[in-house]
C-alpha atoms as a PDB file:
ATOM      1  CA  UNK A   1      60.834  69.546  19.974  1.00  0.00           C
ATOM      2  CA  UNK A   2      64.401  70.125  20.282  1.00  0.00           C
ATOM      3  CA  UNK A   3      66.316  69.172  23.703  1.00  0.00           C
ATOM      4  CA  UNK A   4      68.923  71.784  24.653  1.00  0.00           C
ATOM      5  CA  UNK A   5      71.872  71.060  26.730  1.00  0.00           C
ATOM      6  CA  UNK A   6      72.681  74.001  29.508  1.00  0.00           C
ATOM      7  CA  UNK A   7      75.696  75.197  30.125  1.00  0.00           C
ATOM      8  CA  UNK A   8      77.801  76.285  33.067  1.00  0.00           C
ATOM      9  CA  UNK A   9      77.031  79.208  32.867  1.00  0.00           C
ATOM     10  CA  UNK A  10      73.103  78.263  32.374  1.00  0.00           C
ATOM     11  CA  UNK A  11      72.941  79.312  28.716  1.00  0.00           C
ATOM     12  CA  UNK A  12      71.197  76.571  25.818  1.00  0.00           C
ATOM     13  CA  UNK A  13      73.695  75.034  23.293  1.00  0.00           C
ATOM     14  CA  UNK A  14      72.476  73.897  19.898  1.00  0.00           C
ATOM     15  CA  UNK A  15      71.936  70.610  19.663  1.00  0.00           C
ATOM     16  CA  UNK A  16      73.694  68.804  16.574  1.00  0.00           C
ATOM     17  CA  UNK A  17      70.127  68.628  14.574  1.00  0.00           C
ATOM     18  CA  UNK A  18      70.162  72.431  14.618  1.00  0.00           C
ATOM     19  CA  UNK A  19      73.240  72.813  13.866  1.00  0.00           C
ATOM     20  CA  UNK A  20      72.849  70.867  10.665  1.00  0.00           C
ATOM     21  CA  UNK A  21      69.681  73.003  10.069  1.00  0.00           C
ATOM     22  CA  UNK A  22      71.734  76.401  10.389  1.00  0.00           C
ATOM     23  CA  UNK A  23      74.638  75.077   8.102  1.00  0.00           C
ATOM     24  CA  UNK A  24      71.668  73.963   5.465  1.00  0.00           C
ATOM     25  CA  UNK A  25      70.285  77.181   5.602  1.00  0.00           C
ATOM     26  CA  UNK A  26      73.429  78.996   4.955  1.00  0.00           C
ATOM     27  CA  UNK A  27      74.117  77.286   2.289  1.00  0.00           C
ATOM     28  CA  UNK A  28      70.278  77.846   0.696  1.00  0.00           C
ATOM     29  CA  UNK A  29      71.231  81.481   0.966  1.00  0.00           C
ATOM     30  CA  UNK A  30      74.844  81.827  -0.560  1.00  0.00           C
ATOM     31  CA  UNK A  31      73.343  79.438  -3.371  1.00  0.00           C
ATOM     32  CA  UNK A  32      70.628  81.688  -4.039  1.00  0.00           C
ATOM     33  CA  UNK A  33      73.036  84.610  -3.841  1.00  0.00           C
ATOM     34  CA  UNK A  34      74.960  82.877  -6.647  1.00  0.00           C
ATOM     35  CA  UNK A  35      72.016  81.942  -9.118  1.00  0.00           C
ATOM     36  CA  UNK A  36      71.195  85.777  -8.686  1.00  0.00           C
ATOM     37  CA  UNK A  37      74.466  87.042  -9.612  1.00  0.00           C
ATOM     38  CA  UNK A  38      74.750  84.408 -12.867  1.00  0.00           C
ATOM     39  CA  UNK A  39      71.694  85.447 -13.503  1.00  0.00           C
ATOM     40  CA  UNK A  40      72.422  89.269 -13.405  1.00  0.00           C
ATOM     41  CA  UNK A  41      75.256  88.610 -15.545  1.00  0.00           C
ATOM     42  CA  UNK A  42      73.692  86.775 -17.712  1.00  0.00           C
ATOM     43  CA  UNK A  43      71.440  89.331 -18.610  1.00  0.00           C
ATOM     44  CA  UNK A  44      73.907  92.268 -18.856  1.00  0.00           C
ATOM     45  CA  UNK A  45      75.962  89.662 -21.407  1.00  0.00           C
ATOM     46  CA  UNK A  46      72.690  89.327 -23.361  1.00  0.00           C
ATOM     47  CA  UNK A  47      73.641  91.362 -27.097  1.00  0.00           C
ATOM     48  CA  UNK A  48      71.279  94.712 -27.773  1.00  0.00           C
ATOM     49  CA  UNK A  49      71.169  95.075 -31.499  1.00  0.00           C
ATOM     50  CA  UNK A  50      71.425  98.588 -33.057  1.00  0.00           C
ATOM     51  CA  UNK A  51      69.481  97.887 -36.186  1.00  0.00           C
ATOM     52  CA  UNK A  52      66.225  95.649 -37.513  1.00  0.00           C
ATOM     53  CA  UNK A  53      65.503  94.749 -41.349  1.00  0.00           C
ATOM     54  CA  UNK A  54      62.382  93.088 -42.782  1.00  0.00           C
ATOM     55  CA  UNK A  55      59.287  93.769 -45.115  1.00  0.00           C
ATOM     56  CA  UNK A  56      55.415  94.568 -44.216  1.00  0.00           C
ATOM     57  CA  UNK A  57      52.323  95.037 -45.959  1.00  0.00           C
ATOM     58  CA  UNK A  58      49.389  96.897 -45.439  1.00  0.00           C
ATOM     59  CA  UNK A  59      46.007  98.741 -46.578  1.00  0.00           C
ATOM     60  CA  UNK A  60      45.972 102.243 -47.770  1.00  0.00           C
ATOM     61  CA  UNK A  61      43.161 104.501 -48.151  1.00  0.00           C
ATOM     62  CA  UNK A  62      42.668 107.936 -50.582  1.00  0.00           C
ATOM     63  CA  UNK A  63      41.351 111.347 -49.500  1.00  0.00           C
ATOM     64  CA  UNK A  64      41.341 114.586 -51.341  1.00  0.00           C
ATOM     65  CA  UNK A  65      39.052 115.836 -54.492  1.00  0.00           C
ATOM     66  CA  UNK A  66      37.202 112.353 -55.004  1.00  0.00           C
ATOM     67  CA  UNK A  67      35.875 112.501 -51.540  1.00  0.00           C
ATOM     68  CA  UNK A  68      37.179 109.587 -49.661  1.00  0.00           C
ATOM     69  CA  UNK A  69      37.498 107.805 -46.202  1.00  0.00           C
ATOM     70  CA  UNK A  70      40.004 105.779 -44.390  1.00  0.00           C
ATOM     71  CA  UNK A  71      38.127 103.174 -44.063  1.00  0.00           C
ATOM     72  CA  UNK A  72      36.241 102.725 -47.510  1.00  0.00           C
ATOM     73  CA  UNK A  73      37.948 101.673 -50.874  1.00  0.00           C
ATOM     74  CA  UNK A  74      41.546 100.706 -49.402  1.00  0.00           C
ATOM     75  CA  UNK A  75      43.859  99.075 -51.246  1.00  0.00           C
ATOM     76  CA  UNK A  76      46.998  97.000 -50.831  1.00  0.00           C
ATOM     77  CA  UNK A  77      50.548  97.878 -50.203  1.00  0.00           C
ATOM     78  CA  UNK A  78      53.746  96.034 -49.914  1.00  0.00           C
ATOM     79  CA  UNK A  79      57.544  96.998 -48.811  1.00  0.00           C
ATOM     80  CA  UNK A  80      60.569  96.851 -47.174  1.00  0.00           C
ATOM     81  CA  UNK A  81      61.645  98.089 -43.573  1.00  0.00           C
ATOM     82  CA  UNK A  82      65.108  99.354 -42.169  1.00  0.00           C
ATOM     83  CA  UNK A  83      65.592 100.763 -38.447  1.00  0.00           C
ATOM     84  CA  UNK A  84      68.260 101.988 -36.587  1.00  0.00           C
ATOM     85  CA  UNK A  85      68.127 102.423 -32.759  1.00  0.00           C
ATOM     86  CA  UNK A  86      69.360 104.893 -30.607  1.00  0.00           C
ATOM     87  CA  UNK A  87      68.332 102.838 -27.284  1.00  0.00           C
ATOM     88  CA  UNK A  88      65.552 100.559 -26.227  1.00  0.00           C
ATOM     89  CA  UNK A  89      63.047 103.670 -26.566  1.00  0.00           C
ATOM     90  CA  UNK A  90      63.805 106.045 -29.697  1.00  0.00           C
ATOM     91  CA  UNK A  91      64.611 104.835 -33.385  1.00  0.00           C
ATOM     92  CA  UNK A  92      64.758 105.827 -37.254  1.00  0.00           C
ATOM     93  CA  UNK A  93      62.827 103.527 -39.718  1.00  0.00           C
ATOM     94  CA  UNK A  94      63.484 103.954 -43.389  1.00  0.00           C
ATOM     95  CA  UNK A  95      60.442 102.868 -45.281  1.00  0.00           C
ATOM     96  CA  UNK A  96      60.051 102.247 -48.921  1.00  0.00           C
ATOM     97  CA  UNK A  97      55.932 100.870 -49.758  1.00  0.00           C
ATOM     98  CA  UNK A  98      54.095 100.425 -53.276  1.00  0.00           C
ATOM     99  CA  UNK A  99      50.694  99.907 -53.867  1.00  0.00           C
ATOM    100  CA  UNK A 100      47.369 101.612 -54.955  1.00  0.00           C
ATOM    101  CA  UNK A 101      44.932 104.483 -53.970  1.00  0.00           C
ATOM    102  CA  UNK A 102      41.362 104.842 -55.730  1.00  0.00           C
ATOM    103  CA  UNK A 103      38.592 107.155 -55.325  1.00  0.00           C
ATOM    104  CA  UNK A 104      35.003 107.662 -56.752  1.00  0.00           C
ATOM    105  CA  UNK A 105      33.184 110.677 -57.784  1.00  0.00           C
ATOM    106  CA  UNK A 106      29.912 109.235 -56.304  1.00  0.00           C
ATOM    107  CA  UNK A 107      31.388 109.194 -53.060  1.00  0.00           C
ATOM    108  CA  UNK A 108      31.341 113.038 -52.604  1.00  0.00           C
ATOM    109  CA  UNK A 109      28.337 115.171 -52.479  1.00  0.00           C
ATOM    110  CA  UNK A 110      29.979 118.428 -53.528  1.00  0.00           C
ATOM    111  CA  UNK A 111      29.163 119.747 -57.293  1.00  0.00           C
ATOM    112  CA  UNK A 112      32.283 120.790 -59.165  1.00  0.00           C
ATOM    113  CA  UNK A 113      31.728 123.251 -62.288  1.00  0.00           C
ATOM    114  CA  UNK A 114      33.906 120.823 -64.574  1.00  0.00           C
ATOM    115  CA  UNK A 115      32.087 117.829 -62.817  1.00  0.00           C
ATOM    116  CA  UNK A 116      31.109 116.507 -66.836  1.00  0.00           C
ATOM    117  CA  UNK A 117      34.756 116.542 -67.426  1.00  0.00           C
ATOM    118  CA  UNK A 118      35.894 114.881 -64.209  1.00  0.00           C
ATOM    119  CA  UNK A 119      36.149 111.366 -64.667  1.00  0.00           C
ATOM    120  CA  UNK A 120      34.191 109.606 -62.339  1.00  0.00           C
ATOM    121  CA  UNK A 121      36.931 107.481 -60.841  1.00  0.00           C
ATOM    122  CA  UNK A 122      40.129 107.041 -60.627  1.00  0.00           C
ATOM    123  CA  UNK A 123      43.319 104.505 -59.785  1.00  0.00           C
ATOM    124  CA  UNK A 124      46.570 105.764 -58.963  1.00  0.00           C
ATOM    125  CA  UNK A 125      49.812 103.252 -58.318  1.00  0.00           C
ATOM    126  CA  UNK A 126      51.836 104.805 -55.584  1.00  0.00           C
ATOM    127  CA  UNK A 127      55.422 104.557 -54.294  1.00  0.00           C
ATOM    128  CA  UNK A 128      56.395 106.359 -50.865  1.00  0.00           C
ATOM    129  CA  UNK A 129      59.691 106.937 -49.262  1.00  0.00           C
ATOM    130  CA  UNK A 130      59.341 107.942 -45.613  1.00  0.00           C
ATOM    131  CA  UNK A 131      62.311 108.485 -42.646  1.00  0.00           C
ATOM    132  CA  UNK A 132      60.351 108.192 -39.660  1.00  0.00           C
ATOM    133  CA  UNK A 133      61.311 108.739 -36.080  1.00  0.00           C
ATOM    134  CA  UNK A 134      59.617 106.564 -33.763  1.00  0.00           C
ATOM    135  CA  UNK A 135      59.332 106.745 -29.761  1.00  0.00           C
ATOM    136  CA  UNK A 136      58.590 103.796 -27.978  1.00  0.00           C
ATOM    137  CA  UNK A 137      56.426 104.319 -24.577  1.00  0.00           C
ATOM    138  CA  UNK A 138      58.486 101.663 -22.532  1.00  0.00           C
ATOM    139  CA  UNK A 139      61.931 100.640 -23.336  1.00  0.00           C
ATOM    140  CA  UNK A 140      61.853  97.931 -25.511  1.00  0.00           C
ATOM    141  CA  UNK A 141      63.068  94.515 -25.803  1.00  0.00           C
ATOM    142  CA  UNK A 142      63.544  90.891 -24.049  1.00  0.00           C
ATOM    143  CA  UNK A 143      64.594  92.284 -20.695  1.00  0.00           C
ATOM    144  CA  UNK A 144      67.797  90.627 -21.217  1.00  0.00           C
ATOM    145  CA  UNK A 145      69.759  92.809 -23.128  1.00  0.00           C
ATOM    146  CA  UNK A 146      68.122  96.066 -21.061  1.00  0.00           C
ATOM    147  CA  UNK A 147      66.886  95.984 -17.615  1.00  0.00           C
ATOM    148  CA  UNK A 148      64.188  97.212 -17.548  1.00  0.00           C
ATOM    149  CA  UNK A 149      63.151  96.552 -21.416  1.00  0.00           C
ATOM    150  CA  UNK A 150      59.123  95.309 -22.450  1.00  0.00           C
ATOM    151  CA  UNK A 151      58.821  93.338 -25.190  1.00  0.00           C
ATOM    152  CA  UNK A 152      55.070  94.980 -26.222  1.00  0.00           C
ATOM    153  CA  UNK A 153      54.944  98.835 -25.890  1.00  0.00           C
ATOM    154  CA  UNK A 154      52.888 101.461 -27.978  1.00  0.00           C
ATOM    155  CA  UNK A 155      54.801 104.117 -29.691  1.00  0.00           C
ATOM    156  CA  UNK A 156      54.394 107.427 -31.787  1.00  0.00           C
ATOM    157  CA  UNK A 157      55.937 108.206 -34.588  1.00  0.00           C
ATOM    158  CA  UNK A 158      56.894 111.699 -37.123  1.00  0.00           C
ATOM    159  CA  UNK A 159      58.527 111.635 -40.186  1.00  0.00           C
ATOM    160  CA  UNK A 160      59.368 113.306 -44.136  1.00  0.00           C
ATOM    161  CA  UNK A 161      58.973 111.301 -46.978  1.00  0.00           C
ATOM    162  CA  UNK A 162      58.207 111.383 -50.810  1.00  0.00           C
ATOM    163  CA  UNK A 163      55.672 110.451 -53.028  1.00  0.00           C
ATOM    164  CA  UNK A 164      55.776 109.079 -56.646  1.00  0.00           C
ATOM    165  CA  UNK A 165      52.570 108.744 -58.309  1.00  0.00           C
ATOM    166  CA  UNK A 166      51.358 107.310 -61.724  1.00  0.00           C
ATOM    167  CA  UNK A 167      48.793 108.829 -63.008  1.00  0.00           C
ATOM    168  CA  UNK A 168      47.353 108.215 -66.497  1.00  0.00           C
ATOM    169  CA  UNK A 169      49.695 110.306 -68.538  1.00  0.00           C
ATOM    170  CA  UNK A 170      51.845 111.180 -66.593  1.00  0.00           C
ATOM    171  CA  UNK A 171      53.258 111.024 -63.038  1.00  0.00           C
ATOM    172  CA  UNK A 172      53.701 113.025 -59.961  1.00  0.00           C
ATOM    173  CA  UNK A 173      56.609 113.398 -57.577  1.00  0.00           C
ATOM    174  CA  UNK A 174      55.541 115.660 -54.263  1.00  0.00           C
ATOM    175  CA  UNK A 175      56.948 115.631 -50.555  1.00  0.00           C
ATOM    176  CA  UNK A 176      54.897 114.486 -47.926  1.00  0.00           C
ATOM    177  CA  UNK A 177      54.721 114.302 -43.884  1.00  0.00           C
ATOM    178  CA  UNK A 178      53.084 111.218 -41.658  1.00  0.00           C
ATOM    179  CA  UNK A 179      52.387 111.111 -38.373  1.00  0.00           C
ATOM    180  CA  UNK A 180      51.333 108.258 -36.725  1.00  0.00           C
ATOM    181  CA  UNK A 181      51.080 105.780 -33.996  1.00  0.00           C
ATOM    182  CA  UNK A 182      51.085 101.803 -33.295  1.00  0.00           C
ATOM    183  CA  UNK A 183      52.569  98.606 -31.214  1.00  0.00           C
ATOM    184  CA  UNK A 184      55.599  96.797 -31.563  1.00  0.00           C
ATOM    185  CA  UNK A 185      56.233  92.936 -30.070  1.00  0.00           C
ATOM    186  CA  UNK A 186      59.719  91.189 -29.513  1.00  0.00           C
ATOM    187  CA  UNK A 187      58.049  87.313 -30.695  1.00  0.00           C
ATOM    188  CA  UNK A 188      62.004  86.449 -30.376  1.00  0.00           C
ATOM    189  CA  UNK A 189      65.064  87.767 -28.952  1.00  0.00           C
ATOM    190  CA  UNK A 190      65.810  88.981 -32.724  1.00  0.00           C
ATOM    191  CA  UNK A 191      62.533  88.605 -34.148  1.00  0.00           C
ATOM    192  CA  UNK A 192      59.720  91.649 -34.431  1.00  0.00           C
ATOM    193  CA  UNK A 193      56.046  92.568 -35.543  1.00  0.00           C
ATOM    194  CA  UNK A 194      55.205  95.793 -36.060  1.00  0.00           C
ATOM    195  CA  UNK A 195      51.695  97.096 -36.166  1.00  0.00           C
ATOM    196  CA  UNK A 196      50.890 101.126 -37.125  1.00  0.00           C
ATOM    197  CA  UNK A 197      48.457 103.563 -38.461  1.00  0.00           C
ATOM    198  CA  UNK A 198      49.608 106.822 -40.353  1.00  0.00           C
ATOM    199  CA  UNK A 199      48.168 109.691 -42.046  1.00  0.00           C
ATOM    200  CA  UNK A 200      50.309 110.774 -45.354  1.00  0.00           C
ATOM    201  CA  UNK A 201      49.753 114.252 -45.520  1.00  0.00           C
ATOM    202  CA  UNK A 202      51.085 115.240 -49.322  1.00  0.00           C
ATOM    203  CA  UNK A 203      52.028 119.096 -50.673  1.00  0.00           C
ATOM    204  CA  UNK A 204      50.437 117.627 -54.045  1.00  0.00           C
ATOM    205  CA  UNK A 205      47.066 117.925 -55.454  1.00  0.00           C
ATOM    206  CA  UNK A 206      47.351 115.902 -58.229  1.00  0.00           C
ATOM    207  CA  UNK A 207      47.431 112.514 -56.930  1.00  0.00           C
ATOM    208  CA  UNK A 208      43.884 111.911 -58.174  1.00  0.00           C
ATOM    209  CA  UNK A 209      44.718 113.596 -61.495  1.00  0.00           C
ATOM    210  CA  UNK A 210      42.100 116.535 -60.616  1.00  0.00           C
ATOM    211  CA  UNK A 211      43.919 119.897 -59.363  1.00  0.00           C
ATOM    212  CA  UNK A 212      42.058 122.755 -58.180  1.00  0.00           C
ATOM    213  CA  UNK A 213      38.152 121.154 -58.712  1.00  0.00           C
ATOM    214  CA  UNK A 214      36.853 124.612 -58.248  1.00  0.00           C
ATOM    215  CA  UNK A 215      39.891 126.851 -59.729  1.00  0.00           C
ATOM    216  CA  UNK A 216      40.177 128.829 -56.517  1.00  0.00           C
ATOM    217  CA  UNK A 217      44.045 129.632 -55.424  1.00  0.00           C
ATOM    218  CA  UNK A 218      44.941 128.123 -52.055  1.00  0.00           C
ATOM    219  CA  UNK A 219      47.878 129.414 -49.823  1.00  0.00           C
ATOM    220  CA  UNK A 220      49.275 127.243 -46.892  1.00  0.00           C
ATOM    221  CA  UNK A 221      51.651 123.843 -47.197  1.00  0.00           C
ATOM    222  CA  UNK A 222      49.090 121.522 -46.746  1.00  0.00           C
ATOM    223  CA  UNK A 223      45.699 123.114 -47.712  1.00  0.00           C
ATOM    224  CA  UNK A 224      43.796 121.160 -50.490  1.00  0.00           C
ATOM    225  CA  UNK A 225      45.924 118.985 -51.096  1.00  0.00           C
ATOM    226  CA  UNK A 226      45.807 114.726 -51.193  1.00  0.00           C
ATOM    227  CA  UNK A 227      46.965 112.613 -48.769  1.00  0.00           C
ATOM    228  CA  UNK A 228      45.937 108.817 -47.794  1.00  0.00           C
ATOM    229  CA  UNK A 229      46.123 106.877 -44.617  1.00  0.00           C
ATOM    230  CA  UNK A 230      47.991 103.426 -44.275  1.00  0.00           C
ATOM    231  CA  UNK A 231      47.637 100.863 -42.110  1.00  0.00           C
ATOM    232  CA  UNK A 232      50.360  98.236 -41.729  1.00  0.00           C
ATOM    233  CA  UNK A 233      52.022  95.421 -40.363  1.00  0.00           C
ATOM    234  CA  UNK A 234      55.537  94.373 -40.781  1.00  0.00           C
ATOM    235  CA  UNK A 235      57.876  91.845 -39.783  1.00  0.00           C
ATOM    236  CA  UNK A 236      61.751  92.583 -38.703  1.00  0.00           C
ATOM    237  CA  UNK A 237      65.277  91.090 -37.642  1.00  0.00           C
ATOM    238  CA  UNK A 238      67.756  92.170 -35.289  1.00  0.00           C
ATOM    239  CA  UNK A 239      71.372  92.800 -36.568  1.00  0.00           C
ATOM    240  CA  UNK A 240      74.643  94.823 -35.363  1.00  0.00           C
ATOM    241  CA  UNK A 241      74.905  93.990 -32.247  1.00  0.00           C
ATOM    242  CA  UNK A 242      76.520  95.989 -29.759  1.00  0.00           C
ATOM    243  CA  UNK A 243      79.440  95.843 -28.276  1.00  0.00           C
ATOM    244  CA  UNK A 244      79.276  94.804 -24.961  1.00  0.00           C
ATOM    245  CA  UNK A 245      82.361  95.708 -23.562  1.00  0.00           C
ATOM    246  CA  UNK A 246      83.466  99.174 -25.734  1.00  0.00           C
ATOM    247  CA  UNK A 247      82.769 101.963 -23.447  1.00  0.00           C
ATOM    248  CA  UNK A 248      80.074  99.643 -21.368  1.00  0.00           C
ATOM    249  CA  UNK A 249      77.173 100.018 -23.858  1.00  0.00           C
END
């Protein structure tokens, strides 16, 4: 216990010991005060980067005239990935993937009239352009360059693209649209994995090298036509950083 000395007027004085204690405490707090601003400032100096290039590779699986699932028969893809960034939560990805899509005839149950003419598989090598716009669920990166920013969020994703098929004898060029969805994770301050899932929806029905099985016109963009679901991984580094002091980005 502390001994107090009265005053005249019959008031306690600190004794030196607590006088000591409030100076130390003072101090605790304009220290901490100062670690919290260095830090804060640290973390606003921290670069965002408006752009991320790497590769990825993947499975992809067939659907259309030869039956087909997107899990059964999938074959591997490879490519290269380019983004650009808006802000932590919306970006354009540039994709360019090759690899393979096969199908079987025994995997359908449907009868086609030409079905002794129909070959009863096929192998087609496939290239596919795609600009896809991706939304991330929670801003994303280290939390040092954005307050704020997670470095694992889900995200959605919508985009145009082209395919170019070989086929034997000949090949196929056709537009396409994928939609999708995955999870990205910041492994580094400039270092990403990518993980998604996309349907290819194609305005081609000759992927498979059999058109119109049962010779019955079709109207609509998308209706009996081929398209193939991917699954893929890919692995990306931040460049172009921002400026950090033009116009306060």
């Amino acid at each position: 216990m502390f001994r107090h000395r009265r005053s005249v007027e019959g008031t306690t004085e600190p004794t030196g010991m607590e006088l000591k204690g409030m100076k130390l405490l003072r101090l605790s707090v304009l220290l901490l005060t100062a670690m919290l601003q260095i830090t804060a400032a640290k973390a606003q100096d921290e670069p965002e980067y408006r752009a991320e290039v790497g590769a990825g590779a993947g499975m992809q699986a067939y659907q259309g005239d030869y039956g087909g699932s997107i899990s059964k028969m999938m074959q591997p893809c490879f490519g290269a990935v380019g983004k650009y960034k808006f802000n932590p939560r919306m970006a354009v990805a540039l994709t360019i993937y090759h690899g393979k899509v096969k199908g079987e005839l025994k995997n359908i149950s449907t009868w086609y009239p030409q079905s002794e003419e129909i070959a009863p598989e096929f192998s087609t090598t496939l290239t596919d352009v795609n600009v896809m716009f991706e939304y991330n669920f929670f801003p994303y990166g280290t939390g040092r360059e954005y307050r704020g920013a997670k470095p694992l969020t889900p995200f959605i994703m919508l985009g145009p693209g082209m395919v170019m098929a070989k086929i034997p004898g000949k090949s196929v060029v056709a537009g396409s649209l994928a939609i999708g969805l995955g999870a990205k994770y910041k492994v580094a301050p400039r270092l990403n994995i990518t993980l998604d899932w996309a349907m290819h929806f194609t305005l081609s029905d000759k992927l498979d090298g059999l058109q119109d099985p049962y010779d019955i016109k079709s109207s609509g963009i998308f209706k009996n036509t081929d398209c193939y679901a991917a699954l893929r991984a890919s692995v990306t580094y931040d460049l172009w950083a921002k400026c950090r002091t033009c116009h306060k980005e």
